[in-house]
PDB file of N, CA and C in Angstrom:
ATOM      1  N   UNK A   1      49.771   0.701 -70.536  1.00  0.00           N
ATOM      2  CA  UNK A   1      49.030   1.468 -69.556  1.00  0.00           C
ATOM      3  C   UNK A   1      47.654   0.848 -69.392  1.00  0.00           C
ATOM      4  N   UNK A   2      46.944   0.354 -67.662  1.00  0.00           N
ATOM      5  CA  UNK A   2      46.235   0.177 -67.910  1.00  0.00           C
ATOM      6  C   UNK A   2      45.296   0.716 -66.952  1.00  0.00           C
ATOM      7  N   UNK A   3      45.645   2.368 -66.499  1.00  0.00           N
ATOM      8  CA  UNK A   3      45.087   3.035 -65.921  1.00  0.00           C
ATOM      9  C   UNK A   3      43.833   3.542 -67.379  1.00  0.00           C
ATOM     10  N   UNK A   4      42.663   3.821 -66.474  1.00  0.00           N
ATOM     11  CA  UNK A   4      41.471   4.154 -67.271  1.00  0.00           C
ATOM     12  C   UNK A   4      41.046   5.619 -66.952  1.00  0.00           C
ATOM     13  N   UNK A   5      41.004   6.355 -67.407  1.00  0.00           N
ATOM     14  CA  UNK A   5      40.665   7.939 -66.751  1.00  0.00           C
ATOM     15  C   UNK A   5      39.299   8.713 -67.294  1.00  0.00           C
ATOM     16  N   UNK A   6      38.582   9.022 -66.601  1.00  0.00           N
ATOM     17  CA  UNK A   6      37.602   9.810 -67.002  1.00  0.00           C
ATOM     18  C   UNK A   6      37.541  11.296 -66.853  1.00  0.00           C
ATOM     19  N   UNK A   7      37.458  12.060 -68.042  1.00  0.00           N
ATOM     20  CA  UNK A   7      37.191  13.715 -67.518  1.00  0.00           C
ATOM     21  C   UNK A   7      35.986  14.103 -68.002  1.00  0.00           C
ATOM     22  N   UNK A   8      35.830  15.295 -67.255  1.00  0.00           N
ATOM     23  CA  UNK A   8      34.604  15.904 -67.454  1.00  0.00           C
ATOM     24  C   UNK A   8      34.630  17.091 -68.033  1.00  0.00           C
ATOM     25  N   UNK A   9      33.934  17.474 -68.694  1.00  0.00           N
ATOM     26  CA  UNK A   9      34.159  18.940 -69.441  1.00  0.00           C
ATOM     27  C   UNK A   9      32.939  19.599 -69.467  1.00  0.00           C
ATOM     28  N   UNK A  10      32.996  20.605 -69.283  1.00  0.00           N
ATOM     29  CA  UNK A  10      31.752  21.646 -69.024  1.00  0.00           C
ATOM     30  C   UNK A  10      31.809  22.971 -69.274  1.00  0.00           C
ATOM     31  N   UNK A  11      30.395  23.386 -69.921  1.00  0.00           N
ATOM     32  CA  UNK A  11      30.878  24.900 -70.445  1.00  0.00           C
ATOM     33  C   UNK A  11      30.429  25.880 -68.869  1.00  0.00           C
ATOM     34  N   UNK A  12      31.260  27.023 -68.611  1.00  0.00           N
ATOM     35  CA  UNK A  12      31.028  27.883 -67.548  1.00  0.00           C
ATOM     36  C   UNK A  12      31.288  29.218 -67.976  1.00  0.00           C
ATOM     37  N   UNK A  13      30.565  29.941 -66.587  1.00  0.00           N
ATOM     38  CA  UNK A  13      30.825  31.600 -67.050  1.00  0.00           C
ATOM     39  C   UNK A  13      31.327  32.016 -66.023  1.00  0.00           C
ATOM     40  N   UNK A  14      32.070  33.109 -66.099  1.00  0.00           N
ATOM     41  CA  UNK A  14      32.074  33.539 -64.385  1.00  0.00           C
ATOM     42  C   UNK A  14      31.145  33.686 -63.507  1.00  0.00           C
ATOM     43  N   UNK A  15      30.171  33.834 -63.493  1.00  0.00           N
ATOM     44  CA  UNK A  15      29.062  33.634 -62.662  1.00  0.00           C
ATOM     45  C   UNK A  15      28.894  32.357 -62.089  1.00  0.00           C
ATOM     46  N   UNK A  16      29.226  31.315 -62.271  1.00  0.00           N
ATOM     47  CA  UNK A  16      29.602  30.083 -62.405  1.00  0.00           C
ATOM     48  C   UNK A  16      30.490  29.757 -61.142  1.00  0.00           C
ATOM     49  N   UNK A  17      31.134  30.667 -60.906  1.00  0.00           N
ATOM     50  CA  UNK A  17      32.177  30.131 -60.237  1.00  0.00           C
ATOM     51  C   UNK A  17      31.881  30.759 -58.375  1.00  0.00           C
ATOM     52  N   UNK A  18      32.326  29.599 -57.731  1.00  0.00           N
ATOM     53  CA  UNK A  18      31.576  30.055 -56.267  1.00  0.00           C
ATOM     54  C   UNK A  18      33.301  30.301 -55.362  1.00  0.00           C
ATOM     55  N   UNK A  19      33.856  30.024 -55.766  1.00  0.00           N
ATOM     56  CA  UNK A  19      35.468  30.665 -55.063  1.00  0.00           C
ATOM     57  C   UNK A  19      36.148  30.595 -55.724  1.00  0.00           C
ATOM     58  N   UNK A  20      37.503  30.916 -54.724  1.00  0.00           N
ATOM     59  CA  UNK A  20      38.633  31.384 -55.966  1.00  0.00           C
ATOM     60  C   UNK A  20      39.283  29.630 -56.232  1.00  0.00           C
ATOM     61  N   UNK A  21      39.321  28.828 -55.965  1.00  0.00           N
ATOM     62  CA  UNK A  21      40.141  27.516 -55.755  1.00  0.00           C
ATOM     63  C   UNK A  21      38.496  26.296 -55.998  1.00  0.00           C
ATOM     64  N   UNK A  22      38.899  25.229 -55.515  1.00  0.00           N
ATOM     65  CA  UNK A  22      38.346  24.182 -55.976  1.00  0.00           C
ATOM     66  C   UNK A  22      38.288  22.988 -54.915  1.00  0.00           C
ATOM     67  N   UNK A  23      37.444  22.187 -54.862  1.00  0.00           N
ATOM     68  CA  UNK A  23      37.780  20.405 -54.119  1.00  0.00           C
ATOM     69  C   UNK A  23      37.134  20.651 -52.412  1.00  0.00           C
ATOM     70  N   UNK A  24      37.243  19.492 -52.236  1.00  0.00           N
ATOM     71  CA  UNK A  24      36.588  19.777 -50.781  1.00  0.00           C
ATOM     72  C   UNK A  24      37.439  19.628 -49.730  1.00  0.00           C
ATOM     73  N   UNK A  25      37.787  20.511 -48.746  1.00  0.00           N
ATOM     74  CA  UNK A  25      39.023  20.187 -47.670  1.00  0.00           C
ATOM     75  C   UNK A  25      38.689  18.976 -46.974  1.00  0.00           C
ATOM     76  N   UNK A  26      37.758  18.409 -46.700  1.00  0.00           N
ATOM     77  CA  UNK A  26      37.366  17.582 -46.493  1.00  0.00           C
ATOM     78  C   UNK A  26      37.794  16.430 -46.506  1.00  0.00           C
ATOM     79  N   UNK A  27      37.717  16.457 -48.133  1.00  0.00           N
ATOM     80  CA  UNK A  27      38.225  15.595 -48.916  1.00  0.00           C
ATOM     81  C   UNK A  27      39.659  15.746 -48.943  1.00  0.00           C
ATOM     82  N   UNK A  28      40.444  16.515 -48.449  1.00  0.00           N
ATOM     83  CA  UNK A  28      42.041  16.908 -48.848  1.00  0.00           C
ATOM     84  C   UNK A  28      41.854  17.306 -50.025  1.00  0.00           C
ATOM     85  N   UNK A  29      41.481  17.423 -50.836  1.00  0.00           N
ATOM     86  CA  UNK A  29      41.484  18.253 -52.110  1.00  0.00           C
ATOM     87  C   UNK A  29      41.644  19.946 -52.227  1.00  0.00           C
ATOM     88  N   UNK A  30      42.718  19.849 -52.785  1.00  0.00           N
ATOM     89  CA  UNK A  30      43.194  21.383 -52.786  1.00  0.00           C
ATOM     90  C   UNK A  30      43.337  21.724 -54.293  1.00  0.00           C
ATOM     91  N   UNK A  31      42.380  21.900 -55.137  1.00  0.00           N
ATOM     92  CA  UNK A  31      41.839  22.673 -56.661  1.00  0.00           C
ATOM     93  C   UNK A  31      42.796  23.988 -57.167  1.00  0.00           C
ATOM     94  N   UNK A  32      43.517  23.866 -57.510  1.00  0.00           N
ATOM     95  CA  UNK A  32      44.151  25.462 -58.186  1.00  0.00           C
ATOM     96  C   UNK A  32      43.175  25.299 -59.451  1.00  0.00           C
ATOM     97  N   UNK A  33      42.515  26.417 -60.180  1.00  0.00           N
ATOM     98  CA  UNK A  33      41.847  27.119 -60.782  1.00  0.00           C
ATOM     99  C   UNK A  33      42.748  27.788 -61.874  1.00  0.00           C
ATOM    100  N   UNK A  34      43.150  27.182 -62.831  1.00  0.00           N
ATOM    101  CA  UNK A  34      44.336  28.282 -63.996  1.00  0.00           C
ATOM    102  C   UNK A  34      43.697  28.248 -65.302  1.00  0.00           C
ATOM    103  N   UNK A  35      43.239  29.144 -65.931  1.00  0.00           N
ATOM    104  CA  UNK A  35      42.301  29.874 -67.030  1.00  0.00           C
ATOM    105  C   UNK A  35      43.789  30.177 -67.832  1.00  0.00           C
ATOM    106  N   UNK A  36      43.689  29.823 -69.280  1.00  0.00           N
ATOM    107  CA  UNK A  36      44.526  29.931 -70.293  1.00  0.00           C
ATOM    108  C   UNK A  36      43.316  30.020 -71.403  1.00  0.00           C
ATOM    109  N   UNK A  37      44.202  31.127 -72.490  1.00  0.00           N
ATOM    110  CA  UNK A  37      44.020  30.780 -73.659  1.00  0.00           C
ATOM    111  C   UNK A  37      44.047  29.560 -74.235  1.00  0.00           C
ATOM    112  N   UNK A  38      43.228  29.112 -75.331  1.00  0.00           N
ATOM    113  CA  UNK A  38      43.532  27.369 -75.428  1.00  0.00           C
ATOM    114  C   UNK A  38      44.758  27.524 -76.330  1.00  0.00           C
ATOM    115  N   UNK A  39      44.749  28.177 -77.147  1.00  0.00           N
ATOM    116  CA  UNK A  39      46.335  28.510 -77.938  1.00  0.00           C
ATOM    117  C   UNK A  39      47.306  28.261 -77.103  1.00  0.00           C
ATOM    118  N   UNK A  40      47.257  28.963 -75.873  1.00  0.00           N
ATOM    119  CA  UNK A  40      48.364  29.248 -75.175  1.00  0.00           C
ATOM    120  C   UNK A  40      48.368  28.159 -74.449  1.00  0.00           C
ATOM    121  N   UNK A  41      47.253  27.157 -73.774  1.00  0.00           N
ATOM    122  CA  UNK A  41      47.647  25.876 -73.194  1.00  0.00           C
ATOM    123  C   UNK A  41      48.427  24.998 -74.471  1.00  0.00           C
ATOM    124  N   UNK A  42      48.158  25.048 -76.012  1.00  0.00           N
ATOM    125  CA  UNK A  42      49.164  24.167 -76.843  1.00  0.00           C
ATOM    126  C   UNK A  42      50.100  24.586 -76.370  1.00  0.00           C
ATOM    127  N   UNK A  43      50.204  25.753 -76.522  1.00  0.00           N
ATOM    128  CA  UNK A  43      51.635  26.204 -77.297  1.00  0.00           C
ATOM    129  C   UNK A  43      52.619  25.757 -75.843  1.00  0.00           C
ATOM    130  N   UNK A  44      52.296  25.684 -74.532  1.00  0.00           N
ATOM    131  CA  UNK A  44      52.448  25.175 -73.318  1.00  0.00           C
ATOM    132  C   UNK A  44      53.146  24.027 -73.434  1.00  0.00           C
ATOM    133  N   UNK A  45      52.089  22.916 -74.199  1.00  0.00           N
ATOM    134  CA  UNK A  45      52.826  21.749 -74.898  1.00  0.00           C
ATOM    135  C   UNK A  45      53.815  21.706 -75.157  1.00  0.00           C
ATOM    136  N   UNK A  46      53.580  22.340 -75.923  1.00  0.00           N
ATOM    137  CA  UNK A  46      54.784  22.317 -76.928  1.00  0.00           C
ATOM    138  C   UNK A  46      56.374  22.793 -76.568  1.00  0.00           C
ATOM    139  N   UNK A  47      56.140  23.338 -75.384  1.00  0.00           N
ATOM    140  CA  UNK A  47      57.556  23.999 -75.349  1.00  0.00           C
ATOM    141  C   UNK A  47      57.622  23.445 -73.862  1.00  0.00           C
ATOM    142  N   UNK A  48      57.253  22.677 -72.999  1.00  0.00           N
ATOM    143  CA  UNK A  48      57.617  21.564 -72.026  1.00  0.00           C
ATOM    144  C   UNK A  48      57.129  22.376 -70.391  1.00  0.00           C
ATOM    145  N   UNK A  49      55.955  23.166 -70.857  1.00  0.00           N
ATOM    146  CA  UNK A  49      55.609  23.712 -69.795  1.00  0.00           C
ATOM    147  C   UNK A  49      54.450  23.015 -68.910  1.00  0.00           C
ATOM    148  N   UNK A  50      53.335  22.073 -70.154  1.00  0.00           N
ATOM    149  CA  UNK A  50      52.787  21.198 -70.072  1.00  0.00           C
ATOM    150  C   UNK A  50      53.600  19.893 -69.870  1.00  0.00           C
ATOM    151  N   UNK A  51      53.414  18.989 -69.001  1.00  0.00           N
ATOM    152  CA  UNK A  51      54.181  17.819 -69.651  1.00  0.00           C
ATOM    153  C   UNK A  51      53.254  16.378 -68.747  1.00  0.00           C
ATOM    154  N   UNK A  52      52.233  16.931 -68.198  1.00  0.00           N
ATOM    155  CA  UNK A  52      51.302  15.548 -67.630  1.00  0.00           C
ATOM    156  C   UNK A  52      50.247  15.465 -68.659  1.00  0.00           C
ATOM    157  N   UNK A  53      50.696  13.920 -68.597  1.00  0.00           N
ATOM    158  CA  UNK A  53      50.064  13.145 -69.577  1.00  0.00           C
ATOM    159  C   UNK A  53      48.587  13.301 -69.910  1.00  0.00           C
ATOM    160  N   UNK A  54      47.870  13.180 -68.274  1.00  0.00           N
ATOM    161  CA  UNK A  54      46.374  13.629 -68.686  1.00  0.00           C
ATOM    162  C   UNK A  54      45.846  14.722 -68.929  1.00  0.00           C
ATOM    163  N   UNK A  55      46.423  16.301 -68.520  1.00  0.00           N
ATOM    164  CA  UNK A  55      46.164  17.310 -69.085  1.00  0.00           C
ATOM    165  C   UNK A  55      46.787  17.213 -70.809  1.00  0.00           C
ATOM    166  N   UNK A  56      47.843  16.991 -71.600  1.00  0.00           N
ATOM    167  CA  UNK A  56      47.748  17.173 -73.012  1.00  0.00           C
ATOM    168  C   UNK A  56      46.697  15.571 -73.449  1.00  0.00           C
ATOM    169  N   UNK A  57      46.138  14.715 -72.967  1.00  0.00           N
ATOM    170  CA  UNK A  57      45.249  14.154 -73.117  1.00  0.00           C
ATOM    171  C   UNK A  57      43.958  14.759 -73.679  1.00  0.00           C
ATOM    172  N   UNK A  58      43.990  15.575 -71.888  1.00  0.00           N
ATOM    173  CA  UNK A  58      42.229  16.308 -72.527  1.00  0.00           C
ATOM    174  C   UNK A  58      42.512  17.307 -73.407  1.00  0.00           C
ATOM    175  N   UNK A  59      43.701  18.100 -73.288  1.00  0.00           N
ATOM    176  CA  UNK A  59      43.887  19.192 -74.200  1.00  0.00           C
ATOM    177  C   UNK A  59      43.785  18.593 -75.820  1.00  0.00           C
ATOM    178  N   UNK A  60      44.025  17.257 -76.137  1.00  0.00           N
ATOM    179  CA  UNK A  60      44.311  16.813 -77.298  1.00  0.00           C
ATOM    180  C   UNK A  60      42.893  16.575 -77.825  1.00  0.00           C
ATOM    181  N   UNK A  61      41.626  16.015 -76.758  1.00  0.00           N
ATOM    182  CA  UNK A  61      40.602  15.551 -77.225  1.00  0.00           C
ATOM    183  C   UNK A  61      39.492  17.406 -77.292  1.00  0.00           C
ATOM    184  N   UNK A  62      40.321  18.042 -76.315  1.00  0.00           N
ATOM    185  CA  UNK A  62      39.361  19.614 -76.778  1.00  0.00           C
ATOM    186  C   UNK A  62      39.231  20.009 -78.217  1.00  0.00           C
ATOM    187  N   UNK A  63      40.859  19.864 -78.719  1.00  0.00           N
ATOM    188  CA  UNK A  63      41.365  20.315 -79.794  1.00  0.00           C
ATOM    189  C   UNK A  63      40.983  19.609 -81.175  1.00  0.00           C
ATOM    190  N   UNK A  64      40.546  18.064 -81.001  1.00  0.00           N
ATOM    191  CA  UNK A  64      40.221  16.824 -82.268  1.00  0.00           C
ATOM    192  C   UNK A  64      38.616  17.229 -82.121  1.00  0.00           C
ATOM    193  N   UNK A  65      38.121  16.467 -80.777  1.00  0.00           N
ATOM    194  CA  UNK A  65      36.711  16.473 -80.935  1.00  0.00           C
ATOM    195  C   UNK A  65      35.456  16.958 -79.980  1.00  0.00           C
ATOM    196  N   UNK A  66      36.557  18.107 -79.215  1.00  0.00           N
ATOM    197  CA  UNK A  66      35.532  19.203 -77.696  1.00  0.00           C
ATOM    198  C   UNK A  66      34.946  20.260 -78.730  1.00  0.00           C
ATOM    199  N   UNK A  67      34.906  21.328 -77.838  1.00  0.00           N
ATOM    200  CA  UNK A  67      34.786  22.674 -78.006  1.00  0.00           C
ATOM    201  C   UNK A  67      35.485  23.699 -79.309  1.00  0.00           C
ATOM    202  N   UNK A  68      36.519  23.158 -78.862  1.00  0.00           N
ATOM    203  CA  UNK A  68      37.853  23.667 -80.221  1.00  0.00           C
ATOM    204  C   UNK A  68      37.556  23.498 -81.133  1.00  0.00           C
ATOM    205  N   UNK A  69      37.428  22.217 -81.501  1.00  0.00           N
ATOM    206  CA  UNK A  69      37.030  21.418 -82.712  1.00  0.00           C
ATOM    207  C   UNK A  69      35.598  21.814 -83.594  1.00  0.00           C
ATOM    208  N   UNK A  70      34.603  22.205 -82.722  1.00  0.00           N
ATOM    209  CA  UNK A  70      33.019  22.735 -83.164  1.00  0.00           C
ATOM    210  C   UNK A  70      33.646  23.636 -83.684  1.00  0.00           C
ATOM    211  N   UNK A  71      34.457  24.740 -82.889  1.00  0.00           N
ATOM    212  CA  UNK A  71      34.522  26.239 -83.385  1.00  0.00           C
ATOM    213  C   UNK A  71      35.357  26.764 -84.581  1.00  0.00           C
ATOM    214  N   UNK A  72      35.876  25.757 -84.768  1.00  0.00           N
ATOM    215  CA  UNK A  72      37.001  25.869 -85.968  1.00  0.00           C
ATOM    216  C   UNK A  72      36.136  25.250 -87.340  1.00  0.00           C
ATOM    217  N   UNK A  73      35.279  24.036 -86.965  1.00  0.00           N
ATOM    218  CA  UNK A  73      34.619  23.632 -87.948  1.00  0.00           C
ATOM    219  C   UNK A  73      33.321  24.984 -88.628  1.00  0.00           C
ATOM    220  N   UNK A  74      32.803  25.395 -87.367  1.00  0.00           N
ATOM    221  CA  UNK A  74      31.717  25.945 -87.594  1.00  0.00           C
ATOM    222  C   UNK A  74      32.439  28.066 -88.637  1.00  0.00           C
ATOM    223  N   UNK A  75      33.471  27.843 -88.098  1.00  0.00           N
ATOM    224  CA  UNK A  75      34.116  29.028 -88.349  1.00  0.00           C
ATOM    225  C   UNK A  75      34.799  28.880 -90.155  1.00  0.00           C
ATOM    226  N   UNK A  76      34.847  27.424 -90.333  1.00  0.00           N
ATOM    227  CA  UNK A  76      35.479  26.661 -91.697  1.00  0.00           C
ATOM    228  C   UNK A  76      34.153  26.846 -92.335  1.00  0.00           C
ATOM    229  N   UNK A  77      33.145  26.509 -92.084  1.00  0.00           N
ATOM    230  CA  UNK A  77      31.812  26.448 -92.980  1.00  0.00           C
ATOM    231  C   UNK A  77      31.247  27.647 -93.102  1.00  0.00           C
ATOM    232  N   UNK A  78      31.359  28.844 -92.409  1.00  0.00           N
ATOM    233  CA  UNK A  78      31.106  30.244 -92.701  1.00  0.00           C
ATOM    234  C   UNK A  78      30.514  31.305 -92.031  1.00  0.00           C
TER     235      UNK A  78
END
């Protein structure tokens, strides 16, 4: 593989959010917006509900060294 991919990750609140969808029509970009438990995006994985490569990508790097990863550490130390 010698596609190169960049994502972006960002913390948000609902306040945050300015519609229900995403992307610019403009642009042809048509954004679906789907909010999961992060448990429940694995467990997604795992049972073949997930199956593109770059979503269990980022899901893999949330889980080693994002967000996930702080909260489990910080929750391990006390």
């Amino acid at each position: 593989m010698t596609e190169r991919l960049h994502f972006f990750a960002a913390a948000y609140s609902p306040a945050s959010r300015t519609g229900d969808g995403g992307g610019g029509a403009e642009e042809g970009e048509d954004i679906e917006v789907l909010e999961l438990d992060f448990a429940e995006a694995l467990a997604m994985i795992r049972d073949g509900r997930i199956m593109d490569g770059k979503t269990v990508m980022l899901l893999q790097w949330a889980a080693l060294d994002g967000p996930s990863a702080r909260l489990r550490s910080q929750q391990a130390c006390g």
